[in-house]
Protein backbone atom coordinates (compact mmCIF):
# COMPACT_ATOMS: atom_id res chain seq x y z
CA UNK A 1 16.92 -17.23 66.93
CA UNK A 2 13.15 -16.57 66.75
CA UNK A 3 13.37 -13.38 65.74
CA UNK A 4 16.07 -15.01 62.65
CA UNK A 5 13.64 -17.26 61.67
CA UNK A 6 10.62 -14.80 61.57
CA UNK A 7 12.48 -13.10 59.44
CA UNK A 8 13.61 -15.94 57.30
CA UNK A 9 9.49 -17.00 57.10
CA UNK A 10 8.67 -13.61 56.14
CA UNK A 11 11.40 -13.47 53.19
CA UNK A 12 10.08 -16.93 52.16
CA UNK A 13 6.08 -15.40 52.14
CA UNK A 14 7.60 -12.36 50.03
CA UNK A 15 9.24 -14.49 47.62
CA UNK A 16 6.60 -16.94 47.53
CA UNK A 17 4.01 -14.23 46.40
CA UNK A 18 6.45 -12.17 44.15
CA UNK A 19 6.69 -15.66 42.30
CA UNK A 20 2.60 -15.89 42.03
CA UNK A 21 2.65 -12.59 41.10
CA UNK A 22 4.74 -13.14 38.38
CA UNK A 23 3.06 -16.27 37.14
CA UNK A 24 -0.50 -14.22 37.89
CA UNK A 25 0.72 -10.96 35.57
CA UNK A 26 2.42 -13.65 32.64
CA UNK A 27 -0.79 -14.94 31.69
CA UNK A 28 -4.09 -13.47 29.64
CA UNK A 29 -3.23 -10.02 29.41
CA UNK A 30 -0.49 -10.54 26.60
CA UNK A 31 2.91 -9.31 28.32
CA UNK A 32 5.26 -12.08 29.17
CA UNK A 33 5.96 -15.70 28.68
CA UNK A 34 2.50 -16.83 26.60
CA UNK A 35 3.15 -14.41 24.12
CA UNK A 36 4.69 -16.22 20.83
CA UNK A 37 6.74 -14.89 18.58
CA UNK A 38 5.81 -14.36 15.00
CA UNK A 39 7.44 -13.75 11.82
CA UNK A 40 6.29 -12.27 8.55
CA UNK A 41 7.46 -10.86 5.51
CA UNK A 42 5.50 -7.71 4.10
CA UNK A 43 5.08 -5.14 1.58
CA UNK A 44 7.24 -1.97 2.82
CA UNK A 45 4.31 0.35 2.98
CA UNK A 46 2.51 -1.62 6.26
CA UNK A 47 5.76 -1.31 7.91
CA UNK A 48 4.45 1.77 9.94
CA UNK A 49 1.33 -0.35 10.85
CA UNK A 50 2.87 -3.29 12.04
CA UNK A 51 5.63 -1.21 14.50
CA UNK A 52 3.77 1.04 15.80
CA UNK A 53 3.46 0.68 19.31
CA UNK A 54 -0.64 0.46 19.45
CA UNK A 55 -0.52 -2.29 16.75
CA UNK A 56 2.06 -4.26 18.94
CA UNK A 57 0.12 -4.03 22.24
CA UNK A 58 -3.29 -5.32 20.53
CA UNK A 59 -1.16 -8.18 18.71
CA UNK A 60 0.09 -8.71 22.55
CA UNK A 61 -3.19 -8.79 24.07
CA UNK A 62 -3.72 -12.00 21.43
CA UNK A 63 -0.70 -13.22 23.23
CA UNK A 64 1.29 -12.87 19.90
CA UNK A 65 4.57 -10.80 18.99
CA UNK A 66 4.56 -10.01 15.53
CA UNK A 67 8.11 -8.81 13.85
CA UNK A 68 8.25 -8.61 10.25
CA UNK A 69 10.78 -7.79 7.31
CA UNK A 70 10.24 -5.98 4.47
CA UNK A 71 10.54 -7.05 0.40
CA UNK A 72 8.80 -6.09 -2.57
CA UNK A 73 5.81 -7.72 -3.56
CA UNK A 74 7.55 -9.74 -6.69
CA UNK A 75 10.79 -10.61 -4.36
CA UNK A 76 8.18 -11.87 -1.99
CA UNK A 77 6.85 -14.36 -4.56
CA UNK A 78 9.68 -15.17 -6.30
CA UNK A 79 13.04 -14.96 -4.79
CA UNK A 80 12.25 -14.72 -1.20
CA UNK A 81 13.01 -17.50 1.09
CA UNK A 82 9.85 -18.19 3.04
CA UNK A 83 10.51 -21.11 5.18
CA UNK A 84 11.60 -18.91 7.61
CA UNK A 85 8.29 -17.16 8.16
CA UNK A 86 4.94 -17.66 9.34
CA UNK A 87 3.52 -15.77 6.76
CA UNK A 88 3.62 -13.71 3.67
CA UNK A 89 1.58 -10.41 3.00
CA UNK A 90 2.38 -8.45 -0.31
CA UNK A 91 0.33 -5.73 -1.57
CA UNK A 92 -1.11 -7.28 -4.26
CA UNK A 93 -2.95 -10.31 -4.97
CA UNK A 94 -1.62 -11.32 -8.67
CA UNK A 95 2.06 -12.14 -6.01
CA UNK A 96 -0.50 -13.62 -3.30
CA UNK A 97 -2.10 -15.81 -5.82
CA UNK A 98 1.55 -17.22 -6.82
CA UNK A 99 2.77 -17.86 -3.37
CA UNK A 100 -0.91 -19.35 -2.70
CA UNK A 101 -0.12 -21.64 -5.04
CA UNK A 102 3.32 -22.64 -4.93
CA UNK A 103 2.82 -23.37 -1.39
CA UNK A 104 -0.52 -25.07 -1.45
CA UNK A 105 -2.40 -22.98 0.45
CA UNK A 106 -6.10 -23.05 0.68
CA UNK A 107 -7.09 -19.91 2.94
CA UNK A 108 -5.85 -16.65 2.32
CA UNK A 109 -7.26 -13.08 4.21
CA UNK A 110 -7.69 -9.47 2.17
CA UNK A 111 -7.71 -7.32 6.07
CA UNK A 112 -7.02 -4.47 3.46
CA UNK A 113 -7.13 -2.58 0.41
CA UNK A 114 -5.87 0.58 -1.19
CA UNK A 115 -6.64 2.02 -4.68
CA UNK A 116 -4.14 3.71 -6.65
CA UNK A 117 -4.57 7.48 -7.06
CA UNK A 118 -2.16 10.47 -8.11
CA UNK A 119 -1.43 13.61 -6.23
CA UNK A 120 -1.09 16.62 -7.53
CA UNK A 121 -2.19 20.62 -6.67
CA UNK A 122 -4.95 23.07 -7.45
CA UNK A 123 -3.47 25.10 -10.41
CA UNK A 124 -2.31 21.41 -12.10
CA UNK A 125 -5.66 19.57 -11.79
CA UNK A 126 -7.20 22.94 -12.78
CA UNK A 127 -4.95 23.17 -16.16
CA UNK A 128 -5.75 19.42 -16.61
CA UNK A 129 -9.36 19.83 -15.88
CA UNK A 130 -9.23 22.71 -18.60
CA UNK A 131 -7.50 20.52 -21.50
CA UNK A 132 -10.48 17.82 -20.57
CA UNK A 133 -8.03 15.32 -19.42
CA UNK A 134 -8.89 15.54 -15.88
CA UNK A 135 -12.90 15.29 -14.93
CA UNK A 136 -15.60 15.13 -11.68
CA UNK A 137 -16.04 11.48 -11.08
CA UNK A 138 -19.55 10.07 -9.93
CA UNK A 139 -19.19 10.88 -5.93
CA UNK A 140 -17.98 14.50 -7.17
CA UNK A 141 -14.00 13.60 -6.45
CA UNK A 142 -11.53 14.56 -9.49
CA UNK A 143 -10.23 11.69 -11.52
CA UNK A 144 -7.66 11.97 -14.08
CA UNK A 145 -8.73 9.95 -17.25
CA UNK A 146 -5.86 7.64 -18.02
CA UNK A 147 -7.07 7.41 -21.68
CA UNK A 148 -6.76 10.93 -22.52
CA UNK A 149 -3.49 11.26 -20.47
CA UNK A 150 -1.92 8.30 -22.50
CA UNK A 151 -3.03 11.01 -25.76
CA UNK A 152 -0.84 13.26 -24.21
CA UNK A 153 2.29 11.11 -23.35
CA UNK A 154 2.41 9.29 -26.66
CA UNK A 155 2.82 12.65 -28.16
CA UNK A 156 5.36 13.51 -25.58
CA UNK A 157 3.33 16.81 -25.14
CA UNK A 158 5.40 18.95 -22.57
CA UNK A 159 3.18 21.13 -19.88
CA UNK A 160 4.04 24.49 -21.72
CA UNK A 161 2.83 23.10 -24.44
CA UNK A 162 -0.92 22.64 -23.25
CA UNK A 163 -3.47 25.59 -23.93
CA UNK A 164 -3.96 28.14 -22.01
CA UNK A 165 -1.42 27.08 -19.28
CA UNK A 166 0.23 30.03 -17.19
CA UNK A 167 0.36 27.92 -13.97
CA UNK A 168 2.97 25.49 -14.71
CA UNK A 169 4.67 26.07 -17.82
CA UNK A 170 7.61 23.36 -17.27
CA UNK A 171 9.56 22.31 -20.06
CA UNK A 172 9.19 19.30 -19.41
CA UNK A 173 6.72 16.20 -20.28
CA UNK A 174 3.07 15.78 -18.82
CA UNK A 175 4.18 12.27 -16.78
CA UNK A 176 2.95 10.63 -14.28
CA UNK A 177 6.25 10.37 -11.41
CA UNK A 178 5.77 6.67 -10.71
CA UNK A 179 8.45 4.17 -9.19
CA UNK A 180 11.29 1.86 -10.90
CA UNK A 181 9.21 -1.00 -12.12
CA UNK A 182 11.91 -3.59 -11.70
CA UNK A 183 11.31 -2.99 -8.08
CA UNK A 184 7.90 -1.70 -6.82
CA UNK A 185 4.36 -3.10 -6.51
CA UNK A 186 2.57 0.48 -7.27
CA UNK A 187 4.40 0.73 -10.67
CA UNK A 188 3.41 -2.62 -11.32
CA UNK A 189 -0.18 -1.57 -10.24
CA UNK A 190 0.01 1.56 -12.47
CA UNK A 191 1.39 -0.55 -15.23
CA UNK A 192 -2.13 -2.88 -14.93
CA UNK A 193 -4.00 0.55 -14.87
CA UNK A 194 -2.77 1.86 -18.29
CA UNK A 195 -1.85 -1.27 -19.94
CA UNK A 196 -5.61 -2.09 -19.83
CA UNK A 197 -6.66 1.29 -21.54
CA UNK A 198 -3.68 0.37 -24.30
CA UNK A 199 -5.51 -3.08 -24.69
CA UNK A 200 -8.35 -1.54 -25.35
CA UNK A 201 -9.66 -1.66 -22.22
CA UNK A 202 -9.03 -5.38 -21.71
CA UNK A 203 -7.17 -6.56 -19.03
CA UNK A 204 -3.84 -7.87 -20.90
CA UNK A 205 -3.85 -11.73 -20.83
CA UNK A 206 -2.25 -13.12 -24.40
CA UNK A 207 1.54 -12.66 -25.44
CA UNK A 208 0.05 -10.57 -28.42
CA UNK A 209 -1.56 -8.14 -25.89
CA UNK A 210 1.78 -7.94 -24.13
CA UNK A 211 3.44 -6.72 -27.34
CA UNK A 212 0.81 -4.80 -28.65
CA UNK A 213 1.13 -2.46 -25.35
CA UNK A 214 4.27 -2.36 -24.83
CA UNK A 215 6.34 0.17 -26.30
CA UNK A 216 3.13 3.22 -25.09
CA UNK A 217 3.23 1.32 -21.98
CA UNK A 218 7.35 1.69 -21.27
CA UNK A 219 7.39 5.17 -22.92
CA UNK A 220 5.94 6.37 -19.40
CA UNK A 221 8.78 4.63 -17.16
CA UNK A 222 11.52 5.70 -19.48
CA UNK A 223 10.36 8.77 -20.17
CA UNK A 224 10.60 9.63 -16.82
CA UNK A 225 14.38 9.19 -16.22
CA UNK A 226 15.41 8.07 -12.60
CA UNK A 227 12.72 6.91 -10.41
CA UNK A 228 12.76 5.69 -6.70
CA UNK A 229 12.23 2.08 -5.54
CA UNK A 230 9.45 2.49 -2.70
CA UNK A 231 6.87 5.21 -3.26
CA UNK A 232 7.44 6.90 0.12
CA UNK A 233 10.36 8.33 -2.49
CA UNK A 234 7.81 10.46 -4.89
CA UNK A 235 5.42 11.13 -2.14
CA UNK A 236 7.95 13.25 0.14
CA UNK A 237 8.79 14.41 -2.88
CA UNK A 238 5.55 15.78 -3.62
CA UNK A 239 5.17 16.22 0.12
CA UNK A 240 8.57 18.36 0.41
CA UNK A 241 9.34 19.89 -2.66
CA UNK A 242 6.23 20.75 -3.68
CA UNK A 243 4.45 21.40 -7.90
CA UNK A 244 7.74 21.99 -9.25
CA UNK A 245 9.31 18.88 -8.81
CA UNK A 246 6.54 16.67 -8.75
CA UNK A 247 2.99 17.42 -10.73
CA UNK A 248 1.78 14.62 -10.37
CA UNK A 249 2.43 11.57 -8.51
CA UNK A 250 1.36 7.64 -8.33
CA UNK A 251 0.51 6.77 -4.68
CA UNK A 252 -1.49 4.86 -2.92
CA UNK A 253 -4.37 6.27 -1.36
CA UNK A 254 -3.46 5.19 2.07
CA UNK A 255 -0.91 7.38 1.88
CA UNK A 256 -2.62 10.60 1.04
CA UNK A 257 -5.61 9.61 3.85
CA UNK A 258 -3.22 8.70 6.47
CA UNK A 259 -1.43 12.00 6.40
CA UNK A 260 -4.65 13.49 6.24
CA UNK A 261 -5.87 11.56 9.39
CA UNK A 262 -3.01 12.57 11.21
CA UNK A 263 -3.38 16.24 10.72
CA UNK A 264 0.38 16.96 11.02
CA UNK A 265 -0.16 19.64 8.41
CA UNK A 266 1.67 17.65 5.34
CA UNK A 267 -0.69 17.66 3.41
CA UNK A 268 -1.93 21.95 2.56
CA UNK A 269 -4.68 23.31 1.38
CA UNK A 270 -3.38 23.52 -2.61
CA UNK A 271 -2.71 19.64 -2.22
CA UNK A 272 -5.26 17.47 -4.35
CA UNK A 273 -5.91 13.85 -4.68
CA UNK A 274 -6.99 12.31 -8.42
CA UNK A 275 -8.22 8.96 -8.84
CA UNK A 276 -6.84 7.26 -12.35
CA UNK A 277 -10.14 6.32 -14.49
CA UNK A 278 -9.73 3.28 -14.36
CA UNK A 279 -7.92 2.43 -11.15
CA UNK A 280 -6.75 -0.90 -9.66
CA UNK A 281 -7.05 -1.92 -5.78
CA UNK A 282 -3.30 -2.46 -4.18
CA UNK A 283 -4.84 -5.72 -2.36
CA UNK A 284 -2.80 -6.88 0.85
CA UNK A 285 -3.59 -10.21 0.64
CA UNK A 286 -1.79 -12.34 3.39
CA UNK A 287 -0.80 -15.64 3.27
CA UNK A 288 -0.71 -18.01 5.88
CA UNK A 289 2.30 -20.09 6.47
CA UNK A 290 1.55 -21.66 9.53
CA UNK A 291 -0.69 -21.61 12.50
CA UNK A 292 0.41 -18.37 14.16
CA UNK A 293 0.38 -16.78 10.81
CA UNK A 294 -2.74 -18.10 10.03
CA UNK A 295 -3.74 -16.43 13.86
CA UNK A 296 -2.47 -12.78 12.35
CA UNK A 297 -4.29 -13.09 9.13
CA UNK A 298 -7.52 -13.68 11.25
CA UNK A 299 -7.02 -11.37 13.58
CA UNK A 300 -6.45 -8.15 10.92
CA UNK A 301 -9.45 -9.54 9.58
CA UNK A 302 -12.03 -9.64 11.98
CA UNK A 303 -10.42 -7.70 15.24
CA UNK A 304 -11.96 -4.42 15.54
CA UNK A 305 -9.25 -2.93 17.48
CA UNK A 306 -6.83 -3.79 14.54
CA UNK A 307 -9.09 -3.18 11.80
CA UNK A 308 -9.89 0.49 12.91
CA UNK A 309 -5.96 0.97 14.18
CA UNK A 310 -5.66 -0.05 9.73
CA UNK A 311 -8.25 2.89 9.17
CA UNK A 312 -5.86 5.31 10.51
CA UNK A 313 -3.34 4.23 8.25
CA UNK A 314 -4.94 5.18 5.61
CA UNK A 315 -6.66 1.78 4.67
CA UNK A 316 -9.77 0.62 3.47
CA UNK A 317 -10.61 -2.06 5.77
CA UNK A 318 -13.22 -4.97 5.39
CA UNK A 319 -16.13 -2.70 7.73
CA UNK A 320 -16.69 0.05 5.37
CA UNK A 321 -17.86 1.95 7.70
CA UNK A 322 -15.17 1.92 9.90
CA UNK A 323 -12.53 3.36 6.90
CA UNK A 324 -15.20 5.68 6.46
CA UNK A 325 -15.42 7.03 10.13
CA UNK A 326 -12.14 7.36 10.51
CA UNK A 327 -11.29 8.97 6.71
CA UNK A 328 -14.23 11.27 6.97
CA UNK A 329 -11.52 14.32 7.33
CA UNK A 330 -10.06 13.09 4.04
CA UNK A 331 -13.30 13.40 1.63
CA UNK A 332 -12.76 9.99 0.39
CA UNK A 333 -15.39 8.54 -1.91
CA UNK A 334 -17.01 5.44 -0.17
CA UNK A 335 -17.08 3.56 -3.34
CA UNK A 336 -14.80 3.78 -6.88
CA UNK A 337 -16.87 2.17 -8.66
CA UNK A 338 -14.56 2.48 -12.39
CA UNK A 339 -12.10 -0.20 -11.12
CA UNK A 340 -10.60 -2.97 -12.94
CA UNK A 341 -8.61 -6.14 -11.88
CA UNK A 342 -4.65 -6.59 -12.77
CA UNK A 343 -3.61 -9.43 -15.16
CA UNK A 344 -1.84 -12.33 -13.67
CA UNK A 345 1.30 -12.77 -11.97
CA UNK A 346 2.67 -14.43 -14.97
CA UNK A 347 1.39 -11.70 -17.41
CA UNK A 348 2.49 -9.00 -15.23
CA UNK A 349 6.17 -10.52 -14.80
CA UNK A 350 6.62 -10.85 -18.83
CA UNK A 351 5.44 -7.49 -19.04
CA UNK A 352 7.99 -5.59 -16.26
CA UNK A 353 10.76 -7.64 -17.16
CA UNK A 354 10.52 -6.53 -20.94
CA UNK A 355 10.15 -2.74 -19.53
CA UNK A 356 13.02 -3.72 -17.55
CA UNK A 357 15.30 -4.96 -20.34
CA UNK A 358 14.79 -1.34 -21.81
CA UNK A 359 16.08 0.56 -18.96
């Protein structure tokens, strides 16, 4: 019997402390039952950021789980059903600014940015460089002038047709591969970029504006034929299948530095990044629903664990120097300073939708 009940005591002492142990290891470091579960909806292109594993652990440490679903920016702020979620992060601020305002909210966080650029290779910026339509921009990085390339696609000039060319001589139009614009934030950020050099380098803000633009301005979506709804589409393109299929394509730049930063090799030694003269900033602008959302939107914005785990992804974060550090491999310019702002949601709906209605 005694030795029955040492044994019993000694069971009790090992559960006892396996329970303390439990309770010890559940709280502070961000791993079991304090951690609360948050939703979001967000752009597609911060999927990668928000699942990978590094990401999750330093939202954990916060004692927050953050799962998120994906939309595009204008299905975020207009047909999305947000009650569900804690918050909303598109990639650009003219859908942030609606959502801010349709749902009253007062703060909203910017943890990144991205500005638009084009990819393309050696021999094409080279041939472009020649017919002066692509030039060195002020921190010595190329930058295709959107003025002079809007010459070319309003005379539906085709690449054997420009002087001098021997190192692409496609039969087929100098275009800019972009996404569907029904569908995707960067076309609707490339469509700000060159409908302001149409307006006469005016940001587009009157219904005359809008109609004044708008047949140059659809030209370059139709033009095009088929296009892909996210612009991971054109960029393994470009990626994959290499000058022949794809010249030149719209991306972001966090797309370009991130594959740069991860030196898997994508990205050879022919590839080349342009800035558009102007360009527009993609801004991921989040918008806090509730508490815990308005906990994720402070975190990305001031945590430097998260802010330099953004870096990596290709983004320009709000400590400059921290993008820079970690983009140094890339050649990035610290600075663009020939950037202009898009017009407003409202503008910028009237003006896909009618590009739409010509598909």
């Amino acid at each position: 019997m005694l030795v029955k009940r040492r044994v019993s005591i000694g069971l009790a002492v090992v559960l006892v402390l396996a329970v303390v142990g439990v309770i010890i290891w559940g709280r502070g470091d961000g791993t079991a039952s304090d951690v609360a579960t948050v939703r979001g909806v967000i752009g597609s292109e911060k999927q990668a950021f928000f699942t990978d594993q590094r990401v999750v652990d330093a939202f954990a440490r916060h004692g927050l789980k953050v799962e998120v679903d994906t939309a595009g920016s204008r299905q975020i702020a207009t047909t999305v059903d947000l009650g569900k979620y804690a918050f909303a992060f598109p990639s650009s601020s003219p859908a942030a600014q609606k959502i801010q305002r349709d749902r009253k909210v007062t703060t909203v966080y910017t943890p990144f940015q991205s500005p638009m650029a084009v990819a393309s290779f050696e021999p094409v910026v080279a041939l472009l460089r020649a017919n002066g339509v692509v030039h060195k921009g002020a921190g010595d990085y190329d930058v295709l002038d959107i003025a002079k390339y809007l010459d070319l696609a309003k005379a539906g000039t085709r690449w054997d047709q420009l002087p001098g060319n021997t190192a692409y001589p496609a039969r087929k139009n100098v275009l800019v591969t972009t996404t569907d614009p029904r569908e995707s934030n960067s076309a609707a950020m490339y469509l700000s970029i060159v409908s302001f050099v149409a307006n006469g380098n005016a940001v587009v803000s009157a219904p005359d504006q809008e109609a004044k633009v708008l047949p140059s301005v659809a030209k370059l979506f139709l033009d095009q034929g088929y296009t892909q709804n996210s612009t991971e589409g054109p960029f393994e393109d470009y990626l994959s299948a290499g000058m022949g299929k794809t010249p030149l394509a719209l991306i972001y730049e966090s797309q370009f530095v991130d594959r740069v930063v991860r030196g898997d090799g994508s990205i050879r030694p022919d590839m080349r990044m342009l800035y558009t003269a102007p360009t527009v900033y993609s801004k991921h602008t989040l918008v806090p629903l509730t508490g815990d959302g308005d906990k994720v939107g402070q975190l990305l914005t001031t945590d430097p664990e998260l802010g330099r785990l953004a870096a990596t992804f290709g983004f320009r974060t709000t400590d400059p120097k921290l993008f820079a550090e970690v983009a140094a491999p890339a050649h990035v310019p610290a600075d663009l300073v020939d950037a202009v702002e898009p017009p407003s949601f409202e503008t910028l709906e009237r003006l896909l939708d009618a590009v739409g209605k010509q598909y």
